[in-house]
Structure formats: C-alpha cells, structure tokens
Protein backbone atom coordinates (compact mmCIF):
# COMPACT_ATOMS: atom_id res chain seq x y z
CA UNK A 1 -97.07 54.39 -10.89
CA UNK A 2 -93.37 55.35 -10.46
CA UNK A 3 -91.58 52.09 -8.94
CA UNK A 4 -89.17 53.23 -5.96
CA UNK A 5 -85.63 52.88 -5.95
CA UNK A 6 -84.28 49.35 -5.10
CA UNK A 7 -80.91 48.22 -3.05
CA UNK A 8 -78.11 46.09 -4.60
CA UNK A 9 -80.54 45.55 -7.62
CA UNK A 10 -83.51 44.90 -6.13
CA UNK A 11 -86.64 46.54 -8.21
CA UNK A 12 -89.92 47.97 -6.82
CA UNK A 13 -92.61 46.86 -8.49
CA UNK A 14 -95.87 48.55 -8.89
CA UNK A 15 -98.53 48.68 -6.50
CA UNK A 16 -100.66 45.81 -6.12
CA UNK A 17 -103.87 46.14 -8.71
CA UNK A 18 -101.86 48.97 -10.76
CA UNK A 19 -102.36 48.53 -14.05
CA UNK A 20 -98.65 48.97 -15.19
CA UNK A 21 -95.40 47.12 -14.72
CA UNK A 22 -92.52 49.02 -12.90
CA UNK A 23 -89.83 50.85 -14.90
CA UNK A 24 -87.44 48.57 -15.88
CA UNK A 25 -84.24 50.60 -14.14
CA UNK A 26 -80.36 49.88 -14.79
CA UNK A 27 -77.98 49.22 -11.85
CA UNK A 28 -74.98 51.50 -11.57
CA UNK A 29 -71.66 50.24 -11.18
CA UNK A 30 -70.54 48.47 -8.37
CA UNK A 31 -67.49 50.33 -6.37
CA UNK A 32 -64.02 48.92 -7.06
CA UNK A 33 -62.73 46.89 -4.79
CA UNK A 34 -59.37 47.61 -3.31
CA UNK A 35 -56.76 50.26 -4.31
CA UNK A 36 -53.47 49.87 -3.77
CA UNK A 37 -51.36 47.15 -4.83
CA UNK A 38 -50.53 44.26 -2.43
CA UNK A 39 -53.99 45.51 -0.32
CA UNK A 40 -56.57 42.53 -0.51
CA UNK A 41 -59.46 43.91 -2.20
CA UNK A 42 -63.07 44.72 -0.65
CA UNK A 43 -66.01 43.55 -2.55
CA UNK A 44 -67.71 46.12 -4.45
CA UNK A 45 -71.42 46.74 -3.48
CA UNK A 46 -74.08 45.71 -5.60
CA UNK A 47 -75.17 48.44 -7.96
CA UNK A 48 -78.36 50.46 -6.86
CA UNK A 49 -81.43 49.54 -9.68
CA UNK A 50 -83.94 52.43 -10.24
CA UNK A 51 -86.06 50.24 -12.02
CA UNK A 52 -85.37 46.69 -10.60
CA UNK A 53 -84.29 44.83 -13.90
CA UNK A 54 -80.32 44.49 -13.90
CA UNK A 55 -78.19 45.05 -10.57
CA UNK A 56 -75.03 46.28 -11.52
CA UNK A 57 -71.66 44.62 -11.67
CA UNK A 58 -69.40 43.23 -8.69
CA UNK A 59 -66.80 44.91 -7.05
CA UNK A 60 -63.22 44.54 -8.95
CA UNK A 61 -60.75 42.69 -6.90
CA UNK A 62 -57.89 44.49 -5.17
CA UNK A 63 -54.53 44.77 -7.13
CA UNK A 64 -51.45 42.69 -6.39
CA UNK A 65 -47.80 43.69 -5.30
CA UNK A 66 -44.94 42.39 -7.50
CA UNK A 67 -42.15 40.77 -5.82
CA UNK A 68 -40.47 42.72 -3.15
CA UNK A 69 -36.87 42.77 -4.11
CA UNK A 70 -34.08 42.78 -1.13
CA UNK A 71 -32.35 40.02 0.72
CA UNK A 72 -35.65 37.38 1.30
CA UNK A 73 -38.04 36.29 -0.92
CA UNK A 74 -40.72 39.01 -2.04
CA UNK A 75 -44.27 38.17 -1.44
CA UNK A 76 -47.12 37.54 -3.53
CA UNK A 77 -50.11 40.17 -3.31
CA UNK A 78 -52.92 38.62 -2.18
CA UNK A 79 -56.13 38.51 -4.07
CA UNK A 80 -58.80 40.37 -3.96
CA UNK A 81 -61.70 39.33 -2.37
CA UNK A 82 -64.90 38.21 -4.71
CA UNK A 83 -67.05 41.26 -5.21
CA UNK A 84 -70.83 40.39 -5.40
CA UNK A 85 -73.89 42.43 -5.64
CA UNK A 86 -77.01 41.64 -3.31
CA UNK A 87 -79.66 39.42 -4.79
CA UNK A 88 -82.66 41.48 -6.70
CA UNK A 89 -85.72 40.66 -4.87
CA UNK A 90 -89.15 40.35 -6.44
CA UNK A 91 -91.33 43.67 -7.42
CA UNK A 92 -94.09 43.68 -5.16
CA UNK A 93 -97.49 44.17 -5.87
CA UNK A 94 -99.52 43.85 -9.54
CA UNK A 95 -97.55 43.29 -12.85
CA UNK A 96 -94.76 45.17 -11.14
CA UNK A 97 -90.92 45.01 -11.24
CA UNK A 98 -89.21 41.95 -12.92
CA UNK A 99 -86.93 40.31 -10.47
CA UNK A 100 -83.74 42.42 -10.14
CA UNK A 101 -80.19 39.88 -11.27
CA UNK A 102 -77.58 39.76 -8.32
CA UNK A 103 -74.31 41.52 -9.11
CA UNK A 104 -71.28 39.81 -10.67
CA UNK A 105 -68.42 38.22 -8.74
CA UNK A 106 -65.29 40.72 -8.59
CA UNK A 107 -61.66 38.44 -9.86
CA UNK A 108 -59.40 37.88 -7.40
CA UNK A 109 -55.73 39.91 -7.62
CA UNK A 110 -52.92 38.47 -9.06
CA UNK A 111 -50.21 36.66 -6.82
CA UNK A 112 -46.91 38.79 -7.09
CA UNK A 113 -43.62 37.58 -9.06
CA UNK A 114 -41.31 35.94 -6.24
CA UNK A 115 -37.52 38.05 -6.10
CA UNK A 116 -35.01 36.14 -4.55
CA UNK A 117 -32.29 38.37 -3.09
CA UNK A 118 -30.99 41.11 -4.77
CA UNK A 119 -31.27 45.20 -4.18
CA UNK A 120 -34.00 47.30 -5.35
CA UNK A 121 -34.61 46.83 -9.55
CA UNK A 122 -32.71 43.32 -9.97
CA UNK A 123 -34.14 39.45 -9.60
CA UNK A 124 -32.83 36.39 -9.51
CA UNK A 125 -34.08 32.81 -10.35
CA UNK A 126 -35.98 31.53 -13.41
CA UNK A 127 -34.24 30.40 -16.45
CA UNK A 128 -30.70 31.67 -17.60
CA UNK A 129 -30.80 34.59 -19.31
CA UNK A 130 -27.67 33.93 -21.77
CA UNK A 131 -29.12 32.70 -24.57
CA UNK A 132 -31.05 35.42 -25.22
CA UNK A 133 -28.34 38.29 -24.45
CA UNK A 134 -26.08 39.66 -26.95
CA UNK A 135 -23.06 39.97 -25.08
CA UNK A 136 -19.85 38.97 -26.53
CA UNK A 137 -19.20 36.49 -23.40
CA UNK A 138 -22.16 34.84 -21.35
CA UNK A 139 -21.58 31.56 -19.87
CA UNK A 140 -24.24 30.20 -17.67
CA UNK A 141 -22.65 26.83 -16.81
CA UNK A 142 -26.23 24.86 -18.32
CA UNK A 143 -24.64 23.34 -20.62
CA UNK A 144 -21.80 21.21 -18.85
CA UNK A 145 -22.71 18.09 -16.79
CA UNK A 146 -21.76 18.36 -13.04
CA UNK A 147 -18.38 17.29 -11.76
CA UNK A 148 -16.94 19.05 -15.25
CA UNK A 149 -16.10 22.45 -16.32
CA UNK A 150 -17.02 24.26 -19.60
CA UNK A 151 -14.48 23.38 -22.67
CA UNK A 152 -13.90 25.79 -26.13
CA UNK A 153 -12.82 29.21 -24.61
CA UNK A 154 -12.94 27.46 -21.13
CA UNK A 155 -10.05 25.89 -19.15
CA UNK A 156 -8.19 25.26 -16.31
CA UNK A 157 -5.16 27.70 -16.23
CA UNK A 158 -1.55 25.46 -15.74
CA UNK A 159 -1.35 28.53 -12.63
CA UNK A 160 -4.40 26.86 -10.60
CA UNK A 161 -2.01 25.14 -7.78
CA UNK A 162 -2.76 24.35 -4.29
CA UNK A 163 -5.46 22.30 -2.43
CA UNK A 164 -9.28 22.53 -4.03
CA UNK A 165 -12.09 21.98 -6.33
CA UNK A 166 -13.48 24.23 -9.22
CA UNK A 167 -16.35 22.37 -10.68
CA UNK A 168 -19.90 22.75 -12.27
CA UNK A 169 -23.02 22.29 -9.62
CA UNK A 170 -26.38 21.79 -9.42
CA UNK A 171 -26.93 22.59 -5.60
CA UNK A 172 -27.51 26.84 -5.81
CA UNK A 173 -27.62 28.26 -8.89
CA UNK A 174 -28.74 32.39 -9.17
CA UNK A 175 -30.61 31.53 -12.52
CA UNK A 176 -31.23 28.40 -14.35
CA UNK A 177 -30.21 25.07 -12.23
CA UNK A 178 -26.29 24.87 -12.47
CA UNK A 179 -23.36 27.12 -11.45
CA UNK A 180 -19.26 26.65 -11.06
CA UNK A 181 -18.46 25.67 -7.71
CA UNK A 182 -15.16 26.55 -5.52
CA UNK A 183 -14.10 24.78 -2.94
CA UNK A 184 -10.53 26.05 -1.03
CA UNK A 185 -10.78 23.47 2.29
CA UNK A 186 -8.81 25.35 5.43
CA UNK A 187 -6.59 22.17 5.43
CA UNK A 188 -3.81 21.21 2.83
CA UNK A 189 -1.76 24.69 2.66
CA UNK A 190 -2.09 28.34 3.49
CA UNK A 191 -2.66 29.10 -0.48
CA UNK A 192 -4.60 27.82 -3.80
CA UNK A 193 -5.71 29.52 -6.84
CA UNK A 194 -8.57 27.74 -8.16
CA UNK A 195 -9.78 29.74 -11.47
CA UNK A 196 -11.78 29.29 -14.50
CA UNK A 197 -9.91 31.12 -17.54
CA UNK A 198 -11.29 32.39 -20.38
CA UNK A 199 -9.47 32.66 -24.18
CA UNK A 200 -10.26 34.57 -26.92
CA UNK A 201 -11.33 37.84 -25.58
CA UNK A 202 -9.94 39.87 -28.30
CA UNK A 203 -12.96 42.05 -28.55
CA UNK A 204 -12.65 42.91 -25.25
CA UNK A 205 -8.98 43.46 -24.93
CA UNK A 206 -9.02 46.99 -24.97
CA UNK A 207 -11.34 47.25 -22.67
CA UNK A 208 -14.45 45.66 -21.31
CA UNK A 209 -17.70 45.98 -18.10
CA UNK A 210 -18.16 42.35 -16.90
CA UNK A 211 -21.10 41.04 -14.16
CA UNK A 212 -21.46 38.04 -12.45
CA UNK A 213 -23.27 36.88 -9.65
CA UNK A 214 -22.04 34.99 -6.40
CA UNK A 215 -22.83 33.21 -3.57
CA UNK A 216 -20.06 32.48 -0.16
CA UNK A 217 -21.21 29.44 1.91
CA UNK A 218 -21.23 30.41 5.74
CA UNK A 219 -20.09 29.99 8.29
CA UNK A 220 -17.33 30.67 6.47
CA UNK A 221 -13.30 31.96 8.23
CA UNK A 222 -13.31 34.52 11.53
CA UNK A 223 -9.10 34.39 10.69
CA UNK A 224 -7.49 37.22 8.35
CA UNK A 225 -7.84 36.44 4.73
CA UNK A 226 -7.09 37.96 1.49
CA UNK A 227 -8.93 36.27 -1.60
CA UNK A 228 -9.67 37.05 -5.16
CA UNK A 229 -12.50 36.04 -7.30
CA UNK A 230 -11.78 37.96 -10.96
CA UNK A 231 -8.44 37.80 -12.57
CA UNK A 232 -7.31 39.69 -15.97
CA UNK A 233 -4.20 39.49 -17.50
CA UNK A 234 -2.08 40.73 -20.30
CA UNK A 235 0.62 42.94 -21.31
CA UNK A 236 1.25 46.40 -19.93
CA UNK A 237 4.53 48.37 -20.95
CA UNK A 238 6.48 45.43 -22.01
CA UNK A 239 5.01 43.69 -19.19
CA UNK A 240 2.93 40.89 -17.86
CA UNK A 241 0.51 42.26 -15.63
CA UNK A 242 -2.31 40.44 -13.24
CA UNK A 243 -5.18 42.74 -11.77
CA UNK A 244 -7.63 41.31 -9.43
CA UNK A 245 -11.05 42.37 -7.48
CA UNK A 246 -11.03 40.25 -4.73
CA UNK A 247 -11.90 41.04 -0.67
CA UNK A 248 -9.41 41.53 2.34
CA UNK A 249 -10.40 41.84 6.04
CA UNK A 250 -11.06 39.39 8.83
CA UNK A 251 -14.67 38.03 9.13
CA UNK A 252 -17.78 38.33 7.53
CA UNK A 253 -19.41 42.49 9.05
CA UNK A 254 -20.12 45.68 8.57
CA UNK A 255 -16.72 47.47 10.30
CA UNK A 256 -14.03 48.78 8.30
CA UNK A 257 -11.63 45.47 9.56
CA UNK A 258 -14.29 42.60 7.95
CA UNK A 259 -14.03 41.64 4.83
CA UNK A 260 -14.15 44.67 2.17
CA UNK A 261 -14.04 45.50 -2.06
CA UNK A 262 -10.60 45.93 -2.84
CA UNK A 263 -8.82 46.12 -6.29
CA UNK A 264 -5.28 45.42 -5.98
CA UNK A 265 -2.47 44.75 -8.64
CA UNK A 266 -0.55 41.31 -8.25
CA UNK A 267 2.89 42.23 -9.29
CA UNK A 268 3.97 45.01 -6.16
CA UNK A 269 0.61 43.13 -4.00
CA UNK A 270 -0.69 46.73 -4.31
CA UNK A 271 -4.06 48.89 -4.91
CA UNK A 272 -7.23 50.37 -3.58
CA UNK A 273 -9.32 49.57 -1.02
CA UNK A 274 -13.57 50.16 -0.48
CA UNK A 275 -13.62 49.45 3.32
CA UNK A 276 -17.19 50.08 3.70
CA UNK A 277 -18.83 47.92 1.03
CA UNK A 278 -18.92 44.13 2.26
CA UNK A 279 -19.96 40.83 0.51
CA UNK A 280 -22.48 38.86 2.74
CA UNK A 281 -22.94 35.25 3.20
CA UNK A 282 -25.68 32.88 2.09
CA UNK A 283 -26.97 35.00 -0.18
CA UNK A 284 -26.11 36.03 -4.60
CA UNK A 285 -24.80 38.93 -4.48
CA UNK A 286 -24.15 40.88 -7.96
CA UNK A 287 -20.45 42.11 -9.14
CA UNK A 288 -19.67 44.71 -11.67
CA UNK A 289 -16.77 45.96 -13.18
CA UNK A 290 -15.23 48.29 -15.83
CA UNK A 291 -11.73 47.94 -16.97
CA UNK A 292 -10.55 50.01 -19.39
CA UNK A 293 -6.48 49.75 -20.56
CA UNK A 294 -7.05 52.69 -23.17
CA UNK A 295 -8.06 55.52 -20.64
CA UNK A 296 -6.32 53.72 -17.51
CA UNK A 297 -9.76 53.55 -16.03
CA UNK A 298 -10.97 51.05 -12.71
CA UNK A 299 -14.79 51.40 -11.60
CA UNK A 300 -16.41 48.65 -9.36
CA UNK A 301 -20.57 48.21 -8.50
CA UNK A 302 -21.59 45.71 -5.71
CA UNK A 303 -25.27 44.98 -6.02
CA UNK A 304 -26.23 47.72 -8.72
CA UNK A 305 -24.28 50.73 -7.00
CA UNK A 306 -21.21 51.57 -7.48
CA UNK A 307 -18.35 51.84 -4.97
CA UNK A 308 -16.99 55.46 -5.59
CA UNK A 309 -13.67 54.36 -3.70
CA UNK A 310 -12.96 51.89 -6.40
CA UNK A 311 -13.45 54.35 -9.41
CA UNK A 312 -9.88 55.65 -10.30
CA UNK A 313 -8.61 57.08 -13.28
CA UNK A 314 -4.91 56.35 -14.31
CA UNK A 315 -2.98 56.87 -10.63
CA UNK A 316 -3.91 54.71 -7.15
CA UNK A 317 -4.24 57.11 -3.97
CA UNK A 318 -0.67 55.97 -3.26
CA UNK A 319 0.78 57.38 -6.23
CA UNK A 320 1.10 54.15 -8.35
CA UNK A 321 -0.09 53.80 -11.88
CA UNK A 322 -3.37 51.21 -11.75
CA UNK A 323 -1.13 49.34 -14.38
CA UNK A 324 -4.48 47.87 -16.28
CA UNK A 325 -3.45 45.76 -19.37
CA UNK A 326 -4.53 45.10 -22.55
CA UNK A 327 -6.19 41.59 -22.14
CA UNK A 328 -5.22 38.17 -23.25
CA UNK A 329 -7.00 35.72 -20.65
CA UNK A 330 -10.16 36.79 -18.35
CA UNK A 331 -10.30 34.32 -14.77
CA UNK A 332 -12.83 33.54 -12.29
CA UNK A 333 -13.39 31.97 -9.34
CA UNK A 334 -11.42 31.52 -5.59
CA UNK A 335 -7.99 31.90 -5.06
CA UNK A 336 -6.91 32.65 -1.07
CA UNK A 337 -3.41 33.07 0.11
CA UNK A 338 -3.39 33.02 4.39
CA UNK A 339 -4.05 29.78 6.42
CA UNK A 340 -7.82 30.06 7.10
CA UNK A 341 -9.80 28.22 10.23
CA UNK A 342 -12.83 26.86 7.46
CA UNK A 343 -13.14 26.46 4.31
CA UNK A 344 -13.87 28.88 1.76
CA UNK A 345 -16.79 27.88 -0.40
CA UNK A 346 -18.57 29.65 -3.31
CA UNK A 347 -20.78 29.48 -6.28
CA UNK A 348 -20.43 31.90 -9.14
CA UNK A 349 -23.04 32.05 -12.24
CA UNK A 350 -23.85 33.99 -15.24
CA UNK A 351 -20.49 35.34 -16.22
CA UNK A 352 -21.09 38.21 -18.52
CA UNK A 353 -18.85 40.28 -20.23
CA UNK A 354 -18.96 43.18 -23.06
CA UNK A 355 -18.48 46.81 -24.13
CA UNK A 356 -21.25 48.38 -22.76
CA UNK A 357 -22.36 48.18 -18.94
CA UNK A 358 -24.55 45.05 -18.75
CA UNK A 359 -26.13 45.03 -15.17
CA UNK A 360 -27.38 43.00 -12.46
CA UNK A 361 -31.49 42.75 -13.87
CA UNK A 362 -30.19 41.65 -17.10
C-alpha cells in the first residue's frame, strides 16, 4: 500500500499487517523566513514528506538592515527567528514508514553595521582611514600624544595670537581615537586665531579639493560671531592673499540670521555668503572644498552636497575678483573675531587634501 502524505515530515506508514514498508518520501523545502531587510524573520515550516523519511529544511532567517545613516546611531537588524520543521512522527501500522527527521533550525540575521552621524552614503567611527588613502595630505592626529600637535609639515603659525588652546585629544574623535582640539574661551579678548598650518603643499599649489570632518561643542554663543575654520594662503598678483571658509550669523538655527557657509577673502573682509546651509552642534559634520587658482574657481559641499551659492567662477556677486592664490601654507582650525557670551569649542579630524574630489565616505 501507498503511504499517505505526512505534515512537517511526518511519514505514513503502511497499514498494520501489510506486507510492505511505506515509500520512503523526501520533504520539500521549508519556506524562507523573512523578506525584507531589517524585518525579523518567521520560521520556515517544516517541509511536507510524501514518504515519511527526511522532513525538509528550516525556515532561513530574516535578513538584516545595515546601519541607518543620518544624525543618530543606525540600528542593527534584528535576527531572524530560528526556523524549525515539526518533528516526523512514527509510520503507523506493519513495517511501515521510518520515523520522519524534524526540520533544520533557520540562522538568525545579521546585526546591522552601526553609522554614527553623517547624511545618506557616509559613516563615521572605526579606525582612521589615512593610512590606507593615497592622498597627497591625510593627517589623522593618531600619531601625536595628547596635549601636543603634529610636527614635520605641521606647526603653529607665528600669526596664532589671542586667548586659546589648539591641541591633540582623545575625548571625540570622528574615526580612530584622537582629533585636534580648539578651544577660543569667551573671556580674554574679543579675537584669537588658533590654527594648525600646513608646509609643503607644492603639489597642491595650483589647485587642490580638501575634506575634513568637525565637531562644535554646544551650548555654544547666542551673540553675533564671525569665525573661520580653513585658511589658504599665498601669492595672488604680486600679492599676499588669505581666503577663508568659515560661518557668520548669530546662534546655532535654521533662519537665514544663524550661523551660515560663507567664503570670504581676508584682505577687503569680503565674499559670498550660503545663508541657508548651517553647521549643527554636537554632532561631525563633513566639509568639502575645491580651490582652484588656475581657473579662479570656489565650490563648497557641507555633508556630501554641495552649496550651489558657494560655487563661483572668477567674479563674487558683488563684482570682486574671488582673488584665490597660488598656495604656500594650508590652515585649520578656530579663529573668531567679536566678543562672544561662551566659548567656542571644536574638534576637527581627518584632514584630507588632493587633486581629485576625495569625499566624506572615504
């Protein structure tokens, strides 16, 4: 006799007395559990056994999300559950059915990669990703002990003045555990320039994209304040010239009077203004940058997009040249030039620079 068809593996064995043993049947498949990533999966039935030897295989478990990328932490997927066929039971009857084998366990999903921060396509945190790039300038600040500052192309400028601290850290750091630190305290004068300059940039004199990531400590000023945090400087028509990206504004929003992208040429305290892109606080944001002396060329990109009111070729909307020079020295970190009501405090890491665009995810 035929055996019937058994559930999750179970096999029907003959009828009692019957001279022959059940068909040995095969399980199918159990059904996948879960589909879509970051959905815990649902255990995958048992397979069905026509025969009542093998029940199939377990549900697979559900997939898992990768890190969601945007100002918190992205979550891990959860797993999927364990997928598990149902038990075989025993044939019935004479020489019957062998006992049908219960399905296998499904694997659990795999937990998704943490993001800290960041917009959509970049991540921070892990190790530094310097020594592995092939830019002609990466410093990730590893290397020098905190309380000190990086030596060889590094140094302290003899135009840092004012009240403040530029230092390496170890409290925040956007990748890898140590960053340069900038402290400009609200007491001890309206104004301080407190950079990090960088020789030998002769590859990159003629022009050059740079990247770096930074952090502001809040709360942070509610007065009016102009600062700058990138500096180049060099010779333009027989001149020196210093060009800056820095912020002006007054507080930390989202209105075209709080602090906003601005690129603005030192000698005539002119330039261009982005009024709707703002840094944040508590947070690493991402700055980009192109300058480029041979075509007279300025663009800007705040957290992998670019600000289109900082991309200017050769003439500012007021009818000055943009003045970029061919580059001697490249500086970075905090200078601010009004009396403020706090202090002004912020971590910069990974400074990047070379010919080709480099950004934020690398």
């Amino acid at each position: 006799m035929t055996p019937s068809t058994g559930s999750g593996g179970t096999g029907n064995g003959g009828t009692a007395g019957s001279a022959s043993a059940g068909t040995s049947g095969t399980g199918a498949a159990g059904a996948t559990g879960g589909s879509a990533a970051g959905v815990s999966g649902t255990a995958g039935a048992g397979g069905v056994g026509s025969g009542g030897t093998t029940a199939g295989a377990g549900g697979t478990g559900g997939g898992a999300p990768t890190g969601t990328a945007g100002g918190g932490a992205g979550r891990g997927g959860a797993g999927g559950q364990s997928g598990g066929g149902v038990a075989g039971s025993s044939g019935r009857g004479g020489t019957g059915g062998t006992v049908g084998t219960g399905g296998a366990t499904g694997g659990g999903g795999t937990a998704g990669t943490v993001g800290t921060g960041g917009a959509a396509g970049w991540f921070l945190g892990g190790g530094s990703r310097c020594a592995a790039a092939a830019y002609v300038v990466c410093e990730d600040f590893e290397s020098t002990a905190d309380g000190a500052t990086p030596t060889g192309d590094w140094s302290l400028p003899t135009t840092n003045y004012g009240t403040g601290t530029i230092v390496v850290a170890s409290d925040f750091a956007a990748r890898g555990s140590r960053a340069l630190k900038v402290t400009i305290p609200s007491t001890g004068g309206t104004s301080a320039e407190k950079y990090l300059q960088r020789r030998n940039i002769a590859a990159l004199a003629n022009g050059h994209f740079g990247r770096i990531f930074f952090r502001i400590q809040g709360p942070t000023t509610t007065a009016f304040v102009h600062w700058d945090l990138i500096l180049g400087a060099g010779p333009y028509m027989g001149s020196n010239r210093r060009i800056r990206w820095g912020v002006t504004g007054t507080a930390v929003g989202t209105t075209n009077n709080n602090w906003a992208w601005i690129y603005n040429i030192e000698q005539g305290d002119t330039g261009v203004e982005a009024r709707t892109v703002h840094p944040t606080l508590n947070t690493w944001m991402c700055v980009e940058w192109q300058w480029d002396p041979a075509n007279q060329r300025i663009r800007f990109y705040f957290n992998d997009t670019e600000a289109t009111a900082l991309h200017v070729d050769t003439t500012l909307p007021n009818g000055t040249a943009l003045q970029v020079p061919t580059f001697s020295t490249m500086s970075f970190g905090l200078a601010k030039y009004q009396t403020t009501n706090a202090d002004l405090v912020f971590w910069i890491d990974e400074i990047a620079l070379d010919t080709q665009r480099i950004g934020c995810a690398n």
